[in-house]
Protein backbone atom coordinates (compact mmCIF):
# COMPACT_ATOMS: atom_id res chain seq x y z
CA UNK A 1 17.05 -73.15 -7.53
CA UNK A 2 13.05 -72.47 -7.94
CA UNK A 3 12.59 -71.78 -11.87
CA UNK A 4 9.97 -69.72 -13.06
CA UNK A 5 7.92 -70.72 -15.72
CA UNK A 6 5.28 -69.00 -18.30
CA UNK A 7 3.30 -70.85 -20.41
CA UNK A 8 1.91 -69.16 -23.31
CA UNK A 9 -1.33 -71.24 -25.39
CA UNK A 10 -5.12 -70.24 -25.93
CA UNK A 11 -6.23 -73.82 -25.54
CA UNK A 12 -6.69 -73.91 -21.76
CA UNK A 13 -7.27 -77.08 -21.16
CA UNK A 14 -3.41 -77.67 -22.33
CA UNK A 15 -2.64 -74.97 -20.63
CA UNK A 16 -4.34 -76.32 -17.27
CA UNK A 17 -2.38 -79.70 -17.86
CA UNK A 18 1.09 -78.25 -18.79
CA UNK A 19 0.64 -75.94 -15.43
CA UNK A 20 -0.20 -79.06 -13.43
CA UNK A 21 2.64 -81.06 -14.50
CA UNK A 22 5.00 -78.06 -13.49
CA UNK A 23 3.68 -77.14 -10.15
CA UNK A 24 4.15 -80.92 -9.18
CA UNK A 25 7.61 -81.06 -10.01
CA UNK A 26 8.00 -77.28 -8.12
CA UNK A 27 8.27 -74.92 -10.99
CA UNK A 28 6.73 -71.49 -10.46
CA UNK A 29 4.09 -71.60 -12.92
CA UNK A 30 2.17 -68.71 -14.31
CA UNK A 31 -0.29 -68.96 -17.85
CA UNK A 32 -1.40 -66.45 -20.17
CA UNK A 33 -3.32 -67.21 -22.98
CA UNK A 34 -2.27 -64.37 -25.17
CA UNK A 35 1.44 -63.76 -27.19
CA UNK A 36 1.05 -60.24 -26.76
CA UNK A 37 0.72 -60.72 -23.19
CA UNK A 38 3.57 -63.20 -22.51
CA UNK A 39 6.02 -61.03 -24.55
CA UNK A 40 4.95 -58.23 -22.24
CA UNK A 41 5.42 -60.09 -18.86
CA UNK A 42 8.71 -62.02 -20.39
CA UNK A 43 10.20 -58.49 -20.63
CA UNK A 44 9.97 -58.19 -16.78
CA UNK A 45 12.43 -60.69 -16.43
CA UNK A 46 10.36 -63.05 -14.27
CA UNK A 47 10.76 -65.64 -15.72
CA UNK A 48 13.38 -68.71 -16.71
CA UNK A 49 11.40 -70.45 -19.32
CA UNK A 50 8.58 -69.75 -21.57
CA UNK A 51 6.42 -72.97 -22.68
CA UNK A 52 4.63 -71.74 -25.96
CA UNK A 53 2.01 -73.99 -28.02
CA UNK A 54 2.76 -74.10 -32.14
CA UNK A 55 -1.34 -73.86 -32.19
CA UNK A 56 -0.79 -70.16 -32.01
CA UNK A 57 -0.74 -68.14 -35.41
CA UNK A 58 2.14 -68.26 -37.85
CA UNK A 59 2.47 -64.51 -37.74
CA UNK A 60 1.82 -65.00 -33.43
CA UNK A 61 4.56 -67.88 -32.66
CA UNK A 62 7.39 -66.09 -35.16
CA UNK A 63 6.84 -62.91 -32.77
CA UNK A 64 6.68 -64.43 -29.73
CA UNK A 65 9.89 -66.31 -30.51
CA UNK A 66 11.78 -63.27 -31.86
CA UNK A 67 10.49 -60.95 -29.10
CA UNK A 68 11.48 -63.34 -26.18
CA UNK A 69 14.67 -63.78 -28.05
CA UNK A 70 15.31 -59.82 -27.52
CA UNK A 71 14.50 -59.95 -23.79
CA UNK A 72 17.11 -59.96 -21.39
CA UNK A 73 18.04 -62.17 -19.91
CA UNK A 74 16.18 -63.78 -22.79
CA UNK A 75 14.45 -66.67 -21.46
CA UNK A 76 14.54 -70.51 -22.50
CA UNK A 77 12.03 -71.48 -25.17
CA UNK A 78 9.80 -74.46 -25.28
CA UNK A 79 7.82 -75.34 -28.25
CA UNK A 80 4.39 -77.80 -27.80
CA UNK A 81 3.11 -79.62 -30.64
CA UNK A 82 0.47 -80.92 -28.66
CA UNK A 83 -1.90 -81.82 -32.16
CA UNK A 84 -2.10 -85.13 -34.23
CA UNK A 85 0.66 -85.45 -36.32
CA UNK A 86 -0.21 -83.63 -39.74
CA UNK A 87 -2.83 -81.46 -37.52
CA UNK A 88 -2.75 -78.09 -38.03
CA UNK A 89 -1.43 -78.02 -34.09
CA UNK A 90 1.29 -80.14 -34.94
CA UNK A 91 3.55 -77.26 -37.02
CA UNK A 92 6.65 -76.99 -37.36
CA UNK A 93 8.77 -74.49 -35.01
CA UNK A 94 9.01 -70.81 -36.67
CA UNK A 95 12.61 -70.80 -38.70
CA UNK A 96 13.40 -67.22 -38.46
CA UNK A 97 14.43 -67.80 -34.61
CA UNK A 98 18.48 -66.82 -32.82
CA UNK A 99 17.17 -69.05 -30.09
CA UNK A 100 16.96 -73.21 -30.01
CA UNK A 101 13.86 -73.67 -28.43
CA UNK A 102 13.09 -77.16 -27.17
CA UNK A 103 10.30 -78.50 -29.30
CA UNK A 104 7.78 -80.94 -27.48
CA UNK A 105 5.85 -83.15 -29.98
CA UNK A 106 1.90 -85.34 -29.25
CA UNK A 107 2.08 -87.33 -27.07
CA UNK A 108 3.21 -84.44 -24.34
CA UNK A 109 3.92 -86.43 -21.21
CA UNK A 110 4.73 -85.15 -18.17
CA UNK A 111 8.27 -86.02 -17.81
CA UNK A 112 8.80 -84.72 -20.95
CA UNK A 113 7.71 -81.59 -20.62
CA UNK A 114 9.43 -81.24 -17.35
CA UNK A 115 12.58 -82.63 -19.08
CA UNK A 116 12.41 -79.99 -22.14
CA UNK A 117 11.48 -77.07 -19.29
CA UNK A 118 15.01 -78.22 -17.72
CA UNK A 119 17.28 -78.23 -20.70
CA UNK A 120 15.58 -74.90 -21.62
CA UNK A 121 16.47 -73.33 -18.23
CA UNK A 122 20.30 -74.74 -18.33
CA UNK A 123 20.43 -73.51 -22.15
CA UNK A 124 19.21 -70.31 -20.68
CA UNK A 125 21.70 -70.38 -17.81
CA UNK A 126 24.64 -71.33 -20.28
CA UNK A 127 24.05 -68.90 -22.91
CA UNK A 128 23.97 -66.08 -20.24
CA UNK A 129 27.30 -67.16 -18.55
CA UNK A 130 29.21 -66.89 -22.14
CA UNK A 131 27.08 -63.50 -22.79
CA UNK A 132 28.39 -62.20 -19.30
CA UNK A 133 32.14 -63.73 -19.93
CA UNK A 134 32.24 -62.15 -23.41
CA UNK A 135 31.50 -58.72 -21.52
CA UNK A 136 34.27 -58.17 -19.39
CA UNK A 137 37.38 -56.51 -20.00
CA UNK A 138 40.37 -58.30 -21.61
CA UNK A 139 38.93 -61.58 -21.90
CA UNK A 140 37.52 -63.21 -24.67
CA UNK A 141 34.69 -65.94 -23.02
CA UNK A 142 37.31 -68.23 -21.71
CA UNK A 143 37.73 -68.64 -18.35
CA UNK A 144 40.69 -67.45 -16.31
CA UNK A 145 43.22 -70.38 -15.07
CA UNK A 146 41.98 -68.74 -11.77
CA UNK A 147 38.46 -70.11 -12.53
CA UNK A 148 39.19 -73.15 -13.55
């Protein structure tokens, strides 16, 4: 399955290296370096995964978390703490959140971020499979003996 990735900082030269360790692994990469922006494009439903940086704003990374959490089908979250530890860029993950983002801290290595974009996309795929069992008509999320 080709998963579709946005990642969401304003430092572009993380940015530029996040994208690059994607598109080698063959995610469909696309950047923005704007919350506003992301949220807006996230609401499409384009994409699988959303990599966001915890350099963004307090007030910027609560709302991007809580708006992505309201799109649907809501998208995985990943969380880069891509600062020194005790740097400003090395925050903790907004708390007000519905959704368990994956949270990435320095050193961000290329497997890892690959491995975190993975878990976010099956978390993403599970979450949506209970969401869509819960929703039909005289079951109650388990799965039919038929299924099985």
């Amino acid at each position: 399955m080709h998963r579709r990735v946005l990642i969401v900082d304003r430092d572009c030269a993380l940015r530029a290296r996040v994208e690059s360790y994607l598109r080698v692994v063959g995610y469909d990469v696309e950047t923005s370096d704007e919350p506003r922006d992301a949220v807006e494009r996230a609401a499409l439903g384009r994409f699988d995964v959303v990599v966001a940086s915890l350099a963004l704003p307090d007030l910027a990374q609560a709302r991007l978390v809580e708006a992505l959490g309201e799109v649907r089908p809501a998208p995985g979250v990943v969380l880069l703490a891509a600062g020194e530890p005790g740097s400003e860029t090395s925050a903790s993950p907004p708390r007000a959140s519905a959704r368990r983002p994956e949270l990435l801290a320095h050193p961000i290595e290329r497997r890892d971020v690959a491995d975190a974009v993975l878990r976010a996309a099956r978390r993403r795929h599970e979450d949506s499979c209970r969401r869509m069992a819960a929703r039909r008509p005289g079951t109650d999320g388990q799965r039919s003996s038929r299924q099985q």
